[in-house]
C-alpha atoms as a PDB file:
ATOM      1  CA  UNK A   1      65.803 125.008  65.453  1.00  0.00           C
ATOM      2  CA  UNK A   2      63.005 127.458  66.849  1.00  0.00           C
ATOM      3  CA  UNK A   3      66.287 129.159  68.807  1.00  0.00           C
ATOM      4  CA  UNK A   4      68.633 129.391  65.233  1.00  0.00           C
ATOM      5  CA  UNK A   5      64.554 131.158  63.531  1.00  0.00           C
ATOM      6  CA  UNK A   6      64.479 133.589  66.762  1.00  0.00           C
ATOM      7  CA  UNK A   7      68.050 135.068  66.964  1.00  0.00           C
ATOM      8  CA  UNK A   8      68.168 135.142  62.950  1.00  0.00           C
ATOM      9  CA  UNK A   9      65.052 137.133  63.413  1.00  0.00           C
ATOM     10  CA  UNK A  10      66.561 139.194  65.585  1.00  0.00           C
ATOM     11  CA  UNK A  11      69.238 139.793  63.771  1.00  0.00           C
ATOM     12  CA  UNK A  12      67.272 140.904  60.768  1.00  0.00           C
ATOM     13  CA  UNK A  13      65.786 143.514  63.117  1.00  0.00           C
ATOM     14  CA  UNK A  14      68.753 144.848  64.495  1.00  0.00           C
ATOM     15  CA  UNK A  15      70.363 145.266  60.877  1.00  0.00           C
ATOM     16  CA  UNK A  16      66.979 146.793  59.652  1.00  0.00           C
ATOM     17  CA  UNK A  17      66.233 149.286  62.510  1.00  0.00           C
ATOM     18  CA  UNK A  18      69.874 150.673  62.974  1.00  0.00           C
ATOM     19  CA  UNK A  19      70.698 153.334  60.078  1.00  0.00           C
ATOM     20  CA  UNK A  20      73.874 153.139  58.442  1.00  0.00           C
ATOM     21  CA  UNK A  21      75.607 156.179  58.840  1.00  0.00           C
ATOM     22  CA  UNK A  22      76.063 158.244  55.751  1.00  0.00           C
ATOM     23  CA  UNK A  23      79.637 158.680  54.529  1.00  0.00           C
ATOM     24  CA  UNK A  24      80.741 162.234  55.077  1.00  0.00           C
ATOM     25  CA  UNK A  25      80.926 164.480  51.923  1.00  0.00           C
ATOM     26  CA  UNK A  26      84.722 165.506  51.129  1.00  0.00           C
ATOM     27  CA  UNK A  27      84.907 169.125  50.141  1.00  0.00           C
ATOM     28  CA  UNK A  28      88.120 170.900  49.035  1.00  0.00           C
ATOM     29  CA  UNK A  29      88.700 174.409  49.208  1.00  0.00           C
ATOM     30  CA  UNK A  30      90.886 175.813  46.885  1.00  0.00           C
ATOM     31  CA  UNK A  31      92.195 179.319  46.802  1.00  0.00           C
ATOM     32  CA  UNK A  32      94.820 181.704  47.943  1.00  0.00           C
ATOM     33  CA  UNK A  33      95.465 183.263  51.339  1.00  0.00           C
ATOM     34  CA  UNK A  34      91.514 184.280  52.016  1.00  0.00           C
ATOM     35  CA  UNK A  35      91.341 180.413  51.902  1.00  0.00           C
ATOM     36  CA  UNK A  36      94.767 179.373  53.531  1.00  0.00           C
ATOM     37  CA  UNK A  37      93.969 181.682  56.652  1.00  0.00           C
ATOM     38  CA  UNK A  38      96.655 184.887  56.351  1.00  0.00           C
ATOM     39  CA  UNK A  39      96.802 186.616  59.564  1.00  0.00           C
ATOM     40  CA  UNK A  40      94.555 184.268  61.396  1.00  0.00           C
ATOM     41  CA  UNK A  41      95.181 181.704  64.464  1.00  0.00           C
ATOM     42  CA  UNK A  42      94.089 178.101  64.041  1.00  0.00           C
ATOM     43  CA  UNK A  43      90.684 177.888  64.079  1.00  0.00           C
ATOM     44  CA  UNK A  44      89.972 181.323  62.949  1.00  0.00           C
ATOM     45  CA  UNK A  45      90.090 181.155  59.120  1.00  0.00           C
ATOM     46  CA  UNK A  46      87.504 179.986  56.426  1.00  0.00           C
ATOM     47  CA  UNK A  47      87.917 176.490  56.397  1.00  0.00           C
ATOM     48  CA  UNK A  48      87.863 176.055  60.257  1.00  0.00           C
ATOM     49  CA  UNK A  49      84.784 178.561  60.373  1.00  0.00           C
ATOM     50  CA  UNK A  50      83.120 176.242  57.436  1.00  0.00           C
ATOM     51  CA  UNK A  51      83.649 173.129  59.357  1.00  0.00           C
ATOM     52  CA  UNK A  52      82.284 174.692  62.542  1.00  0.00           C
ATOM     53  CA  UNK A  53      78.931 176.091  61.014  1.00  0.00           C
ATOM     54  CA  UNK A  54      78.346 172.943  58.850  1.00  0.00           C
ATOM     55  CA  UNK A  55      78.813 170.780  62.185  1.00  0.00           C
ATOM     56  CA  UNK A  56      76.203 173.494  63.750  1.00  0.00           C
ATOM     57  CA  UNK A  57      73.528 172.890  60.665  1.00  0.00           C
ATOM     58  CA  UNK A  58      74.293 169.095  61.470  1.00  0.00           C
ATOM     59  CA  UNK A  59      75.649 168.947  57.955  1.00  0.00           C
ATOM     60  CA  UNK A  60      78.572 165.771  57.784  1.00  0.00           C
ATOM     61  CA  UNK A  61      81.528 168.088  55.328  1.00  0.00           C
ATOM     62  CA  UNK A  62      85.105 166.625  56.067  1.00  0.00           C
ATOM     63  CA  UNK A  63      86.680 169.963  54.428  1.00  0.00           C
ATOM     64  CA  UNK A  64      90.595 169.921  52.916  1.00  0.00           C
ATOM     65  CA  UNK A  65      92.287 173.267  52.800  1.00  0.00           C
ATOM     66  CA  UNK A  66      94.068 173.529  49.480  1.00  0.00           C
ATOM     67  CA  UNK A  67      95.092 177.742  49.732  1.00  0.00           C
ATOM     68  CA  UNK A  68      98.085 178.862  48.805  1.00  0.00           C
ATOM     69  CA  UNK A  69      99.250 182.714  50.060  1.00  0.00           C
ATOM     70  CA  UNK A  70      99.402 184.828  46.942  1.00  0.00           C
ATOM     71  CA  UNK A  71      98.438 182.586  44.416  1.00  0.00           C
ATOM     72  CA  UNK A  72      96.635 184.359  41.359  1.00  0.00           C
ATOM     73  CA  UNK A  73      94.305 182.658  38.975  1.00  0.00           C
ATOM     74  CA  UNK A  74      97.461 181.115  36.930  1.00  0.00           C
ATOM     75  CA  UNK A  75      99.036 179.598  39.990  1.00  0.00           C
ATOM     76  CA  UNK A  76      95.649 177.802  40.873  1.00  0.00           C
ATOM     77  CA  UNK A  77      95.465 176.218  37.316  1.00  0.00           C
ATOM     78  CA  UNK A  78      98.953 175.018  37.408  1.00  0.00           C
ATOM     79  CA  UNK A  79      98.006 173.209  40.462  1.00  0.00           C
ATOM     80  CA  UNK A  80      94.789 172.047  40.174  1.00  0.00           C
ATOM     81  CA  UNK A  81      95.531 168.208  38.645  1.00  0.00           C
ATOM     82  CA  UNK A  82      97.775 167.405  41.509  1.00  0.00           C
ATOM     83  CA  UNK A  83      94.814 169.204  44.117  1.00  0.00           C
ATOM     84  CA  UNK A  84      92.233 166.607  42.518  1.00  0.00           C
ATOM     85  CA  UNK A  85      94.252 163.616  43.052  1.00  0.00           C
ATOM     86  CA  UNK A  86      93.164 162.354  46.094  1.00  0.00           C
ATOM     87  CA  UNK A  87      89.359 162.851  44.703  1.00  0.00           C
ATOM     88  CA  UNK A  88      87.456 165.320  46.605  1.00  0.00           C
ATOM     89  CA  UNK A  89      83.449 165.026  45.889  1.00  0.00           C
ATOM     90  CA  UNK A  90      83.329 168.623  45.787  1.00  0.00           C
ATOM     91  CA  UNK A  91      85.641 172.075  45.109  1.00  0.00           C
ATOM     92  CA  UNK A  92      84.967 175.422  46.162  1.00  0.00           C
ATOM     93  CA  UNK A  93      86.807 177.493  44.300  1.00  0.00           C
ATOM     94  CA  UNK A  94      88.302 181.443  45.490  1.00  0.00           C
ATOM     95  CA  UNK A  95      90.739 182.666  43.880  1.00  0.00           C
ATOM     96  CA  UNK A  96      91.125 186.337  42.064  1.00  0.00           C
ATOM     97  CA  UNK A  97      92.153 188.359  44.618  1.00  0.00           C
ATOM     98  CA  UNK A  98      95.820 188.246  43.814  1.00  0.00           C
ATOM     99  CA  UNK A  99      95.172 189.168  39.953  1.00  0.00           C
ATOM    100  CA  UNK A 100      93.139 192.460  40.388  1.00  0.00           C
ATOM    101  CA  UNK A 101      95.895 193.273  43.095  1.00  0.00           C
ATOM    102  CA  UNK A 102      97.963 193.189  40.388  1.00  0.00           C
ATOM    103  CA  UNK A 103      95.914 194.693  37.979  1.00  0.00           C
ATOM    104  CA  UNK A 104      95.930 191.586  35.470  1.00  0.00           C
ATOM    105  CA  UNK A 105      93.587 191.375  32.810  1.00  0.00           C
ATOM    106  CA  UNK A 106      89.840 189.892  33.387  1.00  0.00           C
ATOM    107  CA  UNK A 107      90.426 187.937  30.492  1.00  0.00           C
ATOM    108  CA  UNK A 108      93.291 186.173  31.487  1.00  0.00           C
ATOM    109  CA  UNK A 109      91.661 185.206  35.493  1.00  0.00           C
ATOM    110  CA  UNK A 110      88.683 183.849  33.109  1.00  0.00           C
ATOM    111  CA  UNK A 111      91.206 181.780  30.864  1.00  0.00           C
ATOM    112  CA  UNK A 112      92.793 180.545  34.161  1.00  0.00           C
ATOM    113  CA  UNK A 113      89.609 179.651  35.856  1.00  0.00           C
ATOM    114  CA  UNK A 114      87.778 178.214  32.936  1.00  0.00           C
ATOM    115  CA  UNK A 115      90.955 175.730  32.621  1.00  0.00           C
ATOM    116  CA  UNK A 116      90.209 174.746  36.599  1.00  0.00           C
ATOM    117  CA  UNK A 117      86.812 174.308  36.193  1.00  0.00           C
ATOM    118  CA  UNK A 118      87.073 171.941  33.157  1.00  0.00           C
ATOM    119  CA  UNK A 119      89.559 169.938  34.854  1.00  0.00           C
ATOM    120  CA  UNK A 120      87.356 169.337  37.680  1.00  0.00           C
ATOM    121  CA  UNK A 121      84.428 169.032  36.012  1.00  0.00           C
ATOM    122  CA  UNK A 122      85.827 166.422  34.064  1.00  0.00           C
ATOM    123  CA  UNK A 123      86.331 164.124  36.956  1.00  0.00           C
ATOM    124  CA  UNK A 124      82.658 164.542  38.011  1.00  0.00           C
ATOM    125  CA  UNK A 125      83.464 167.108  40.861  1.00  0.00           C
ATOM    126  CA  UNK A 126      80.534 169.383  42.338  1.00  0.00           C
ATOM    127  CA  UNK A 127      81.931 173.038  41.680  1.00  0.00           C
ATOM    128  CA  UNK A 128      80.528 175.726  43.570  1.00  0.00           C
ATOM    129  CA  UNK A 129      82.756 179.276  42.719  1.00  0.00           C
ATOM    130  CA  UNK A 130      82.873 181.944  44.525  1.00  0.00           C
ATOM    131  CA  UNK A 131      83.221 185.391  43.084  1.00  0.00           C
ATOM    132  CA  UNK A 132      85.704 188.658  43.796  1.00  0.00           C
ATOM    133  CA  UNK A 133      84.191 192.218  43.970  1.00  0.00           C
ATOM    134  CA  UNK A 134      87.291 194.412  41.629  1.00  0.00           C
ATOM    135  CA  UNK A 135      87.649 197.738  43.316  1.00  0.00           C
ATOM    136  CA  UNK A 136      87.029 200.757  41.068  1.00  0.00           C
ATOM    137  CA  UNK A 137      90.510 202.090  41.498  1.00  0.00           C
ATOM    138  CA  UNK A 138      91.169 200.328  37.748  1.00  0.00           C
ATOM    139  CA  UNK A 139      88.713 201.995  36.197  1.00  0.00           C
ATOM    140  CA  UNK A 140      84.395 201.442  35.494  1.00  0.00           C
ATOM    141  CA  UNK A 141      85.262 198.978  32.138  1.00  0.00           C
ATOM    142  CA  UNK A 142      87.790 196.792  34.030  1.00  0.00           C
ATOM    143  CA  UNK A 143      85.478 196.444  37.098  1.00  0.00           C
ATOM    144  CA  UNK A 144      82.516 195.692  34.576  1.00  0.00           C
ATOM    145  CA  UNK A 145      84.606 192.838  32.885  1.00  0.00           C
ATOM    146  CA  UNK A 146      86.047 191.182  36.131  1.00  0.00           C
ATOM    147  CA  UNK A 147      83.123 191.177  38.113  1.00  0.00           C
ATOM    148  CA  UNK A 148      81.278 189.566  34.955  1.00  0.00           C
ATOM    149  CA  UNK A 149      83.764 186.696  34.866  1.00  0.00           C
ATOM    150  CA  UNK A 150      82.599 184.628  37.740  1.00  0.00           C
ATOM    151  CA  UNK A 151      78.969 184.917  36.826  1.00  0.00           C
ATOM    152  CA  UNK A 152      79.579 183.706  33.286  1.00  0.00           C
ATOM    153  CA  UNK A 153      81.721 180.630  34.024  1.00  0.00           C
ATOM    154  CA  UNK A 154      79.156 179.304  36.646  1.00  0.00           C
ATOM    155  CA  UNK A 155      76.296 179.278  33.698  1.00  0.00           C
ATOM    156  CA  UNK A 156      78.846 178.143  31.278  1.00  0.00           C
ATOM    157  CA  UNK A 157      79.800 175.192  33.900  1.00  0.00           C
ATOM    158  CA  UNK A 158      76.670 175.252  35.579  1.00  0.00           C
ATOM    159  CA  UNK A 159      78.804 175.385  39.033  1.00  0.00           C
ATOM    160  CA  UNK A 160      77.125 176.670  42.029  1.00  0.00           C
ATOM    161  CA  UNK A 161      77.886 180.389  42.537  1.00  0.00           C
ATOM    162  CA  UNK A 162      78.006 182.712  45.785  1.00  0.00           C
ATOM    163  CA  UNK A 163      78.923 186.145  43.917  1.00  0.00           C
ATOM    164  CA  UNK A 164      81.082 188.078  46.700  1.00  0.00           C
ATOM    165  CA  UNK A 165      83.151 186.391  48.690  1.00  0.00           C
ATOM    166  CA  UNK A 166      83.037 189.102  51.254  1.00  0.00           C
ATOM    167  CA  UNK A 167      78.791 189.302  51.160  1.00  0.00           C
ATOM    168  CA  UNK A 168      78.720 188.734  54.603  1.00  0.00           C
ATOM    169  CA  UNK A 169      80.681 191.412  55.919  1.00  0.00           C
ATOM    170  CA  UNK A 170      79.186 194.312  52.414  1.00  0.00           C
ATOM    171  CA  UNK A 171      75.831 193.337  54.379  1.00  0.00           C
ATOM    172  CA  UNK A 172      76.960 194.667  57.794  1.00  0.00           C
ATOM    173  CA  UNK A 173      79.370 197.727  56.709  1.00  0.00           C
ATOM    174  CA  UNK A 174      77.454 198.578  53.031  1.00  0.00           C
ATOM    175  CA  UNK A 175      80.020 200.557  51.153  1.00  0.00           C
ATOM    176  CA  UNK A 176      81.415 202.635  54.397  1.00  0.00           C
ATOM    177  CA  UNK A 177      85.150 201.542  54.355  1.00  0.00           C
ATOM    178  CA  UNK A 178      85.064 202.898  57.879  1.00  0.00           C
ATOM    179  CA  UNK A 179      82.522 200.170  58.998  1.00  0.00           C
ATOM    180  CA  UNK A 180      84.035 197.802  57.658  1.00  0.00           C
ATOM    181  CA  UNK A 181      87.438 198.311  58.781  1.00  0.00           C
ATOM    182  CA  UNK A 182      85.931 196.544  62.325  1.00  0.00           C
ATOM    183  CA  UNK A 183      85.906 193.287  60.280  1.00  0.00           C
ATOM    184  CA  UNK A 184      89.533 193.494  58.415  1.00  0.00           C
ATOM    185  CA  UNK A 185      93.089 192.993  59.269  1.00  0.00           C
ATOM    186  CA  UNK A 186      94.956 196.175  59.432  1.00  0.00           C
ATOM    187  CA  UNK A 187      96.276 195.299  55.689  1.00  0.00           C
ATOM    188  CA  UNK A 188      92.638 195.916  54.968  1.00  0.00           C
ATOM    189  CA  UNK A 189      92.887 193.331  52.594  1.00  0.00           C
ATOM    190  CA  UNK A 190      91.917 190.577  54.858  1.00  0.00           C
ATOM    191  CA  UNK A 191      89.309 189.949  56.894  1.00  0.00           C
ATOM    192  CA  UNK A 192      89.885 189.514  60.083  1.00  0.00           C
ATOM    193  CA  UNK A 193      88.222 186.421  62.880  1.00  0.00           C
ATOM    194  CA  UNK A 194      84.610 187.981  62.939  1.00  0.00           C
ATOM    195  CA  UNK A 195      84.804 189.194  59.336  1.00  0.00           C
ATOM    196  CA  UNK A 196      85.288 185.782  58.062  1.00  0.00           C
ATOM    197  CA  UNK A 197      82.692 184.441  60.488  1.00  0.00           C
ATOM    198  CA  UNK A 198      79.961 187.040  58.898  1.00  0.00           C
ATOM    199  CA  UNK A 199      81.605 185.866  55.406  1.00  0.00           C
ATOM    200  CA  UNK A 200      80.935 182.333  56.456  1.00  0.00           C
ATOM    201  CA  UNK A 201      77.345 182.439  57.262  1.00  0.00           C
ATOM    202  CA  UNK A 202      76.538 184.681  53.893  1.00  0.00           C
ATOM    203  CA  UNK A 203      78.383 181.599  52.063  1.00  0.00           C
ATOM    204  CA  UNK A 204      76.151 179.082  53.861  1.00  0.00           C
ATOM    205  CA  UNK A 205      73.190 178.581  52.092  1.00  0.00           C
ATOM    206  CA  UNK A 206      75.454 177.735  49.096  1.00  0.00           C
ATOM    207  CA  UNK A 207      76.971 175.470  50.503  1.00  0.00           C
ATOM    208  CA  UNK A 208      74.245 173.492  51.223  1.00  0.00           C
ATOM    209  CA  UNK A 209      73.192 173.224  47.739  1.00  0.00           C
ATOM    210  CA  UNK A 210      76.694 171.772  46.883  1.00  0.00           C
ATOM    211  CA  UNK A 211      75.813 169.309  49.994  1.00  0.00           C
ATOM    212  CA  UNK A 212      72.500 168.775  48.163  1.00  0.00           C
ATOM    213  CA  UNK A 213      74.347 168.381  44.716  1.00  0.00           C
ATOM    214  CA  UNK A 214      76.768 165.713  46.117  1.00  0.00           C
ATOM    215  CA  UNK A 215      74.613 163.853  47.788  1.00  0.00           C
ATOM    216  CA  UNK A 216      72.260 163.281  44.561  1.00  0.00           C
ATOM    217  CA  UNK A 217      75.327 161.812  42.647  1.00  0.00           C
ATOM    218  CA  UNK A 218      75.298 157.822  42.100  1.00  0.00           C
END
């Protein structure tokens, strides 16, 4: 009997003195090419580069890309349902790009996103958005209004928000297109490998408040 008390005993140590290992936090990232990796080999875009620095802060993110080349605001909401079906924890959300290349109206991009972040929020997903910088080639008012959309939906939705999805590389070049050229694709629309990589680590504190935020939820 003394035997069947000491191995229970230690048992009950072993099970008390060995962590359990926390469940990894599933993350999609939804967007258009800047998320799907245009131009890029394997490894090399913003999903791969996320994975690689949140492994490097020790941070446990399995990450799903969800970008689709050239979609605009209106292709992301008519896909966003069948995105949340297998039940992510989290979405980061990019997408924009595509609608002030077309010169669409800030109003509509803010219908479109305002009808993704609804859905998701109203499955309990963590949002975190990230914002697009409109160039001034449309004008002062439509810059004003587009830039203004991101920052509005995230207090409306209280989602997470990184404001410039190309931070990382504005805080190397400034507003020199010449500097900056050394981070983008030759369609200087994309960044290129060590563009993203500078994008990457400007997104990261963000995305370690979404880690934060999904790890708080019951």
């Amino acid at each position: 009997m003394r035997k069947v008390w000491a191995l229970l005993g230690i048992f009950i140590f072993v099970a008390v003195a060995v962590p359990v290992r926390a469940e990894s936090l599933r993350v999609t990232v939804f967007g258009d090419s800047l998320v799907q990796g245009y131009g890029l080999a394997q490894g090399e875009g913003l999903v791969p580069q996320l994975d690689q620095w949140a492994q490097a802060q020790g941070l446990d993110l399995t990450l799903s890309n969800a970008g689709v080349s050239g979609d605009t605001t209106a292709g992301g909401a008519a896909r966003i349902d069948w995105t949340l079906a297998d039940q992510p924890q989290g979405l980061i959300v990019l997408l924009g790009g595509n609608d002030m290349l077309r010169g669409l109206q800030p109003d509509q991009a803010e219908a479109n996103l305002r009808r993704i972040l609804q859905t998701t929020q109203g499955k309990g997903i963590e949002i975190l958005l990230i914002g697009m910088q409109a160039p001034g080639n449309y004008g002062p008012e439509y810059k004003e209004n587009f830039d203004a959309i991101y920052g509005d939906l995230a207090a409306e939705f209280n989602a997470l928000l990184h404001r410039d999805a190309f931070a990382g590389i504005r805080a190397v070049a400034g507003t020199d297109p010449a500097a900056a050229q050394a981070y983008m694709q030759a369609d200087n629309i994309h960044p290129n490998a060590k563009g993203v990589a500078l994008n990457v680590a400007a997104l990261g504190p963000v995305i370690l408040q979404l880690a934060e935020r999904i790890s708080q939820e019951p």
